[in-house]
N, C-alpha and C. Protein backbone atom coordinates (compact mmCIF):
# COMPACT_ATOMS: atom_id res chain seq x y z
N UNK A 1 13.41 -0.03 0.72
CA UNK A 1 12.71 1.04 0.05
C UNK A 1 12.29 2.08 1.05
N UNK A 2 12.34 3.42 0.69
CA UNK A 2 12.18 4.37 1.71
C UNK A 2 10.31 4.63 1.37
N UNK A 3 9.69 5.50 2.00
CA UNK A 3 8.46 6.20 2.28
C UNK A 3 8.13 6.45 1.06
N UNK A 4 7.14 6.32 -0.16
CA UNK A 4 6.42 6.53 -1.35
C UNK A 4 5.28 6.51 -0.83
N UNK A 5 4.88 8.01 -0.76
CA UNK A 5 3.47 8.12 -0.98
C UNK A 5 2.58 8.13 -2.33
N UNK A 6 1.57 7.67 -2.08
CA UNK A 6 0.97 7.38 -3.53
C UNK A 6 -0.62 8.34 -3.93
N UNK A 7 -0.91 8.81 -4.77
CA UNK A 7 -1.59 9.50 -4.84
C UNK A 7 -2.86 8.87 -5.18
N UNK A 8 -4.21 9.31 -4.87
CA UNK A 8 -5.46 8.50 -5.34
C UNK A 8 -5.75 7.88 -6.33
N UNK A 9 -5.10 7.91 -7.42
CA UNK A 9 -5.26 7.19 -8.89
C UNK A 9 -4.09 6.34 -8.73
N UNK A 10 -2.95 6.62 -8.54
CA UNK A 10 -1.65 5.47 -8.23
C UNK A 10 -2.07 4.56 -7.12
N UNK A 11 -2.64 4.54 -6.46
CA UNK A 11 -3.01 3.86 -5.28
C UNK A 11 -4.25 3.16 -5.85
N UNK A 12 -5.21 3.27 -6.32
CA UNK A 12 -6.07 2.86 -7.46
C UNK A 12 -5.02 1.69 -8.34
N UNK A 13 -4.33 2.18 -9.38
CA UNK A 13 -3.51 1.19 -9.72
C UNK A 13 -3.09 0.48 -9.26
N UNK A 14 -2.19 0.73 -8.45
CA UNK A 14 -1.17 0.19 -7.80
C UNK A 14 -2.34 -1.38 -7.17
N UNK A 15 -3.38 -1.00 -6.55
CA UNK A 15 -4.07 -2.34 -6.11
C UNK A 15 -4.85 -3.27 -7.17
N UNK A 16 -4.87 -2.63 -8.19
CA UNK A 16 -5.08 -3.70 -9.54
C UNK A 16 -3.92 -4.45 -9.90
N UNK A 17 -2.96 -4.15 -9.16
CA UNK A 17 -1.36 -4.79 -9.82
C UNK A 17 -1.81 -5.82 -9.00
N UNK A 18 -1.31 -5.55 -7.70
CA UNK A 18 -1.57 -6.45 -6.42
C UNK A 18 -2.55 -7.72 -6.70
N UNK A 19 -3.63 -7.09 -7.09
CA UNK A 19 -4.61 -8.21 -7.48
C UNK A 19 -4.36 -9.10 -8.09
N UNK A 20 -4.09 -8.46 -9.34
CA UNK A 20 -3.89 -9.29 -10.81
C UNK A 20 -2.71 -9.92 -10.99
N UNK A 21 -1.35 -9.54 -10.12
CA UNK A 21 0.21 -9.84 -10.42
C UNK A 21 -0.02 -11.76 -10.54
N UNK A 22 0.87 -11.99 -11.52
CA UNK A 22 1.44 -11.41 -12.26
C UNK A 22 0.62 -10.91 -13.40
N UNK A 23 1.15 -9.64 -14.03
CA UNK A 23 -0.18 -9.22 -14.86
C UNK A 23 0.77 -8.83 -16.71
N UNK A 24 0.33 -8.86 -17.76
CA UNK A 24 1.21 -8.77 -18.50
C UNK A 24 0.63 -7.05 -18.50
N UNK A 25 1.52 -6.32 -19.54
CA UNK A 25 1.41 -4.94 -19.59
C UNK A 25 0.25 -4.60 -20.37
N UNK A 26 0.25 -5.27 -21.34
CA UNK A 26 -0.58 -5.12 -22.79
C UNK A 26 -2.48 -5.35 -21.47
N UNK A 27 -2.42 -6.25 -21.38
CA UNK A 27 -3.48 -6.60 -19.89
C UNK A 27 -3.99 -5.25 -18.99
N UNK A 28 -2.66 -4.94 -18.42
CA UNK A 28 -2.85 -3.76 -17.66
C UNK A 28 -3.87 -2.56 -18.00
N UNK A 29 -3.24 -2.57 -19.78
CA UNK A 29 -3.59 -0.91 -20.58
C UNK A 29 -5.30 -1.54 -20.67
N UNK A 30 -5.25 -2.69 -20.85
CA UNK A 30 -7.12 -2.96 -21.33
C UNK A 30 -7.45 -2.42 -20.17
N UNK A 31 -7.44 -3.10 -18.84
CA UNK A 31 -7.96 -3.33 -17.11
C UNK A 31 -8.14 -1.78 -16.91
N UNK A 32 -7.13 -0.96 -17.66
CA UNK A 32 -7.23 0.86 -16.97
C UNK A 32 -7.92 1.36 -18.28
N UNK A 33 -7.85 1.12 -19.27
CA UNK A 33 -9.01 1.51 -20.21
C UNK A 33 -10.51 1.36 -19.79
N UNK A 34 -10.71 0.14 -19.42
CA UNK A 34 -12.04 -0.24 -18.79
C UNK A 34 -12.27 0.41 -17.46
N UNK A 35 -11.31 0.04 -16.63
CA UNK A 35 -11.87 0.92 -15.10
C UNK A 35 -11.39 2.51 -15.46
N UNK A 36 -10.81 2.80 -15.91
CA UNK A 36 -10.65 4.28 -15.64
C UNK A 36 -10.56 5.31 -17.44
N UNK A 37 -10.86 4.63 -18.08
CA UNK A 37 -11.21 5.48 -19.37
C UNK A 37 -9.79 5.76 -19.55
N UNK A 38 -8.49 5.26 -19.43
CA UNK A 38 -7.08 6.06 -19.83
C UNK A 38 -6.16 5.07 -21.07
N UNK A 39 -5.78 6.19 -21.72
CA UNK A 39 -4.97 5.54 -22.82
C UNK A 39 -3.79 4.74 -22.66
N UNK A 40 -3.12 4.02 -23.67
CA UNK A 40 -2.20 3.33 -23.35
C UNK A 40 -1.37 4.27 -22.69
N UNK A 41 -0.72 5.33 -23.30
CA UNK A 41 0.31 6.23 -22.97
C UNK A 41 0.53 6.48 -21.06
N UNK A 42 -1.04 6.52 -20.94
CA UNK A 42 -1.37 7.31 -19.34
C UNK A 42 -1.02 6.02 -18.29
N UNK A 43 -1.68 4.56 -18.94
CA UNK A 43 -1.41 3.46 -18.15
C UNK A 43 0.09 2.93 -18.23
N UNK A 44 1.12 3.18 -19.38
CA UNK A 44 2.77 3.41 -19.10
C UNK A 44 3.54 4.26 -18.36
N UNK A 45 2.51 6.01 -18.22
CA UNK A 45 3.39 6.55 -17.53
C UNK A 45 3.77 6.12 -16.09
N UNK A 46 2.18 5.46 -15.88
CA UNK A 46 1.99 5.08 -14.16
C UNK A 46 2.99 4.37 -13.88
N UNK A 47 2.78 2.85 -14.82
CA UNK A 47 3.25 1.96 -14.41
C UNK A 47 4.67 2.25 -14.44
N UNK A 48 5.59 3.33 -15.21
CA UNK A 48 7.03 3.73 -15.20
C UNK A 48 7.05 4.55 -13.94
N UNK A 49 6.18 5.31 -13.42
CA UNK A 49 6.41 5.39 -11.69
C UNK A 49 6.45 4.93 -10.51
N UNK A 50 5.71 4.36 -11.02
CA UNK A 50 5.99 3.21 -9.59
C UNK A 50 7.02 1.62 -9.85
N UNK A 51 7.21 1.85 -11.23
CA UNK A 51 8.62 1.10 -11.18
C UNK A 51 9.73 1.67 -10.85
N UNK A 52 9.58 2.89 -10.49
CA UNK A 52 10.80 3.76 -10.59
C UNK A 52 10.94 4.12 -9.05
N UNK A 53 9.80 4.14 -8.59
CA UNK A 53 9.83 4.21 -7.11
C UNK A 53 10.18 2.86 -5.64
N UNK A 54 10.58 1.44 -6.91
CA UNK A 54 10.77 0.45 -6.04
C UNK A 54 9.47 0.08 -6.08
N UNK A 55 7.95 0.43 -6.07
CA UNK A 55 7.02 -0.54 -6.44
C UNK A 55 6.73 -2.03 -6.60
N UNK A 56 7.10 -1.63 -7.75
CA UNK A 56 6.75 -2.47 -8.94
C UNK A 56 7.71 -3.06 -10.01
N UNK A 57 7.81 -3.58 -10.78
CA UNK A 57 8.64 -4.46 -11.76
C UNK A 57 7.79 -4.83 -13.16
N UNK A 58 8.38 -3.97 -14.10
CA UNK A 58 8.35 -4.73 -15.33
C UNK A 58 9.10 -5.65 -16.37
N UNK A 59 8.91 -6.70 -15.96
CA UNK A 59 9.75 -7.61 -16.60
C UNK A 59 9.80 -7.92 -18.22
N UNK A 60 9.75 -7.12 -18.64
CA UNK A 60 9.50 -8.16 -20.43
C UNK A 60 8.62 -8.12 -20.75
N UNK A 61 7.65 -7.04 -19.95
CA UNK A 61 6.27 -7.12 -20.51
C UNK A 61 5.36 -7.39 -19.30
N UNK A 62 5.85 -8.28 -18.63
CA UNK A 62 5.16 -8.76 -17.32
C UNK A 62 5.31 -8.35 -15.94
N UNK A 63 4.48 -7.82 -15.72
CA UNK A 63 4.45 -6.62 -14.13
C UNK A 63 3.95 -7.28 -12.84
N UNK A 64 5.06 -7.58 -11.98
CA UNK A 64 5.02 -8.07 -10.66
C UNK A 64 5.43 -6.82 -9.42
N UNK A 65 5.24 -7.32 -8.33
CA UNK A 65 4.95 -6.36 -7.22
C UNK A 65 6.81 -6.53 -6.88
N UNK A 66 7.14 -5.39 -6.36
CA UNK A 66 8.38 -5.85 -5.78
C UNK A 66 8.22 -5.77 -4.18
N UNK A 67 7.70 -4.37 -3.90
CA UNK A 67 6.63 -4.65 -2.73
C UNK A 67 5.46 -5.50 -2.63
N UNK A 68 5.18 -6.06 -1.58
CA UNK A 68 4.10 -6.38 -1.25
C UNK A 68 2.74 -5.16 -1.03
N UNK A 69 1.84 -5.77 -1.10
CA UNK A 69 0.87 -4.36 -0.59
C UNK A 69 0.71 -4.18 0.70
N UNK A 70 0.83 -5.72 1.53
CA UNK A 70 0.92 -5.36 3.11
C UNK A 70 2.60 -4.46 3.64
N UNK A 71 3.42 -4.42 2.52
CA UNK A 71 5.00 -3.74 2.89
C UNK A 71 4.61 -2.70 2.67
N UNK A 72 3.72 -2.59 1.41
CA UNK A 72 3.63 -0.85 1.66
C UNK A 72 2.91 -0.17 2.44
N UNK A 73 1.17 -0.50 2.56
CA UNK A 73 0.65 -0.12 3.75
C UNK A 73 1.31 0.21 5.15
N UNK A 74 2.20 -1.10 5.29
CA UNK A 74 3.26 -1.32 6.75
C UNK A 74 3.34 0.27 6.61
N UNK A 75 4.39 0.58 5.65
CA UNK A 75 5.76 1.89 5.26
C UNK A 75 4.91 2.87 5.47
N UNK A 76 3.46 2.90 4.89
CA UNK A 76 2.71 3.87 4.74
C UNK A 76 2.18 4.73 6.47
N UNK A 77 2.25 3.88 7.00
CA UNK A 77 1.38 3.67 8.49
C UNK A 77 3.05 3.74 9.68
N UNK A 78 3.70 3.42 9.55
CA UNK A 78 4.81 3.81 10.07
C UNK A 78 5.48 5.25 9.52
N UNK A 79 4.99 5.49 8.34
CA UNK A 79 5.56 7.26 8.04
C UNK A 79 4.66 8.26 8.93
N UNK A 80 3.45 7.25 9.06
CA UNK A 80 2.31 8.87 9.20
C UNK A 80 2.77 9.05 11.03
N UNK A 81 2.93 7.60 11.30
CA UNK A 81 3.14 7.42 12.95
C UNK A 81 4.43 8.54 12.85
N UNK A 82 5.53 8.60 12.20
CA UNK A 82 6.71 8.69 12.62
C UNK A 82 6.24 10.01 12.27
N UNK A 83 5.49 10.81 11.28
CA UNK A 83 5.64 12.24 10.85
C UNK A 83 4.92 13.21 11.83
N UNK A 84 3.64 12.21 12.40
CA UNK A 84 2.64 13.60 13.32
C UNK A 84 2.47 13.11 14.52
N UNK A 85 2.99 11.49 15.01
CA UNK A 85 2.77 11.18 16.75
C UNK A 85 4.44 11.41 17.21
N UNK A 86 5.12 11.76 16.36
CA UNK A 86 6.81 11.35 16.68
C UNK A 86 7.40 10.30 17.09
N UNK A 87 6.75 9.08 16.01
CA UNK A 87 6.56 7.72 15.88
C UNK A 87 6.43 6.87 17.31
N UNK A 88 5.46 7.33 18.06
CA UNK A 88 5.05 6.86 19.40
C UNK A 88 3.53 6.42 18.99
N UNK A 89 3.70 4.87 18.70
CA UNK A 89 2.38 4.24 18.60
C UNK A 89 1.46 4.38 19.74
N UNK A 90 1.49 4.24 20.49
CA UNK A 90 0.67 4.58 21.79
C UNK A 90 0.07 6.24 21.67
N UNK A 91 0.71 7.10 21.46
CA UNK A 91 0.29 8.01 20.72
C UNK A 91 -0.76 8.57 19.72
N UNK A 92 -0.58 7.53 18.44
CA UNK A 92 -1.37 7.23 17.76
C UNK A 92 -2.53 6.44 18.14
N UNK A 93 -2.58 5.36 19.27
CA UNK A 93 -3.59 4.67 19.17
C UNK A 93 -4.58 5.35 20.00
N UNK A 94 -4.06 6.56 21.13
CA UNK A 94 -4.96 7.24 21.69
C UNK A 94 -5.23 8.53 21.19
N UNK A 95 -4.86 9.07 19.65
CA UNK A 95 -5.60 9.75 18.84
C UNK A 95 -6.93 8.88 18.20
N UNK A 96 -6.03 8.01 17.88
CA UNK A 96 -7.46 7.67 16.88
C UNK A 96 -8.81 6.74 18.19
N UNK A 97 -8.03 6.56 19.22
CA UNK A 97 -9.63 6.29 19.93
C UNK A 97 -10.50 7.07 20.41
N UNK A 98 -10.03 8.13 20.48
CA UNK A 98 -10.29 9.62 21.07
C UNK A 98 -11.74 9.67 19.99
N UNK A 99 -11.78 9.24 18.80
CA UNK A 99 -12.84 9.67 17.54
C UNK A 99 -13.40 8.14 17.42
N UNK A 100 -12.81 6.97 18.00
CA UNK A 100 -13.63 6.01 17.70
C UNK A 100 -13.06 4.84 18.80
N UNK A 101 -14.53 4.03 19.02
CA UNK A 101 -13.83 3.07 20.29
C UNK A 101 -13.31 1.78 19.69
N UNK A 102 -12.52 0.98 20.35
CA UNK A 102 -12.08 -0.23 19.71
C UNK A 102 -13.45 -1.09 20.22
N UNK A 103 -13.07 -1.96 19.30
CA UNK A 103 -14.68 -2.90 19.75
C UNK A 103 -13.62 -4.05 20.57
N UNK A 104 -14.21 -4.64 21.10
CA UNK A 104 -13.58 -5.79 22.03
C UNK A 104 -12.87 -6.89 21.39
N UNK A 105 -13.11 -7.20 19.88
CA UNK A 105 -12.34 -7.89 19.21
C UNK A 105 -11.02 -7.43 18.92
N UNK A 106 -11.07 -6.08 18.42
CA UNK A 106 -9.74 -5.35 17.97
C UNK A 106 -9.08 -5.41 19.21
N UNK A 107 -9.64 -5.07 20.30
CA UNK A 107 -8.79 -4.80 21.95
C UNK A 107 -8.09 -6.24 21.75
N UNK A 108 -8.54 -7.01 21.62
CA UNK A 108 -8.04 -9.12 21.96
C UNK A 108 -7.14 -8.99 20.71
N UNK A 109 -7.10 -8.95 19.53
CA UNK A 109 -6.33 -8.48 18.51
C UNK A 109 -5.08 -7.83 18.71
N UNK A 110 -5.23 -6.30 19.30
CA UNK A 110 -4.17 -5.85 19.39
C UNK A 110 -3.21 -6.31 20.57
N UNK A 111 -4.43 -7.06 21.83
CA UNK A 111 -3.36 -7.76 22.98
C UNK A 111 -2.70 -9.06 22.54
N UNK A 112 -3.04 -9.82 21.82
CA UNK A 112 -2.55 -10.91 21.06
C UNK A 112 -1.12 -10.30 20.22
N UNK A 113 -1.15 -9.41 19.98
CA UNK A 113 0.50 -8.34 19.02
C UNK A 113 1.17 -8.56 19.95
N UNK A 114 0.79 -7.67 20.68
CA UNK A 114 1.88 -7.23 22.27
C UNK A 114 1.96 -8.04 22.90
N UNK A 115 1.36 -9.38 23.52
CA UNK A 115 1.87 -10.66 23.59
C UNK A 115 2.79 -10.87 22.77
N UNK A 116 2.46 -11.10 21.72
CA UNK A 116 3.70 -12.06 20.49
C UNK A 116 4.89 -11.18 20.84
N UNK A 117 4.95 -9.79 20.81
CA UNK A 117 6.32 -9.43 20.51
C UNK A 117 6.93 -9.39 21.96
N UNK A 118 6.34 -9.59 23.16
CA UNK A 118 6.78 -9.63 24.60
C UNK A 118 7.62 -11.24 24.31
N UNK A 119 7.37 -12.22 23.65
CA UNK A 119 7.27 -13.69 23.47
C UNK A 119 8.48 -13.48 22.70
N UNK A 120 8.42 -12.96 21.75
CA UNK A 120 9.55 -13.13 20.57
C UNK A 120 10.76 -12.65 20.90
């Protein structure tokens, strides 16, 4: 699956799927009636976009992830690396410390990665 960005209300959805999968449809339209006040119509269109985008899956009624949510986050976080550091993680990790420090756990965290993949 290529790069799908998701917009604040699809991304909203999209993690009630995640939650709830497997979830039936009829289910879905109550869950977005209740959290978000939307009609059946509005909770089909969604769910026909992000089936359409590789998402998601409606089976017969019954809506499973075809992504994972950690695959998409992954996709999500490797587009932004690849679109504004010119996919140079190191790059990225000394933008974003520049605005915030790693605490000493995340530092042991992220050296525990770069171990594994020196290993693998």
């Amino acid at each position: 699956m290529g790069y799908a960005e998701l917009g604040e209300m699809e991304q909203k959805f999209a993690l009630i799927i995640w939650e709830k999968q497997p979830v039936s449809s009829g289910e879905l339209v109550k869950i977005c009636e209740k959290e978000f006040g939307w009609k059946k119509s509005t909770t089909y269109t969604m769910l026909k976009r992000l089936c359409q985008r590789g998402i998601f899956e409606n089976q017969q009624g019954t809506v499973i992830a075809i992504l994972s949510q950690e695959d998409f986050f992954a996709a999500q976080g490797a587009h932004i690396i690849e679109e504004n550091f010119g996919g140079s993680l190191p790059r990225f990790l000394a933008a974003f410390t520049r605005k915030k420090a790693l605490k000493p756990k995340e530092i042991e965290e992220l050296q525990q990665l770069i171990d594994g993949f020196k290993e693998g």
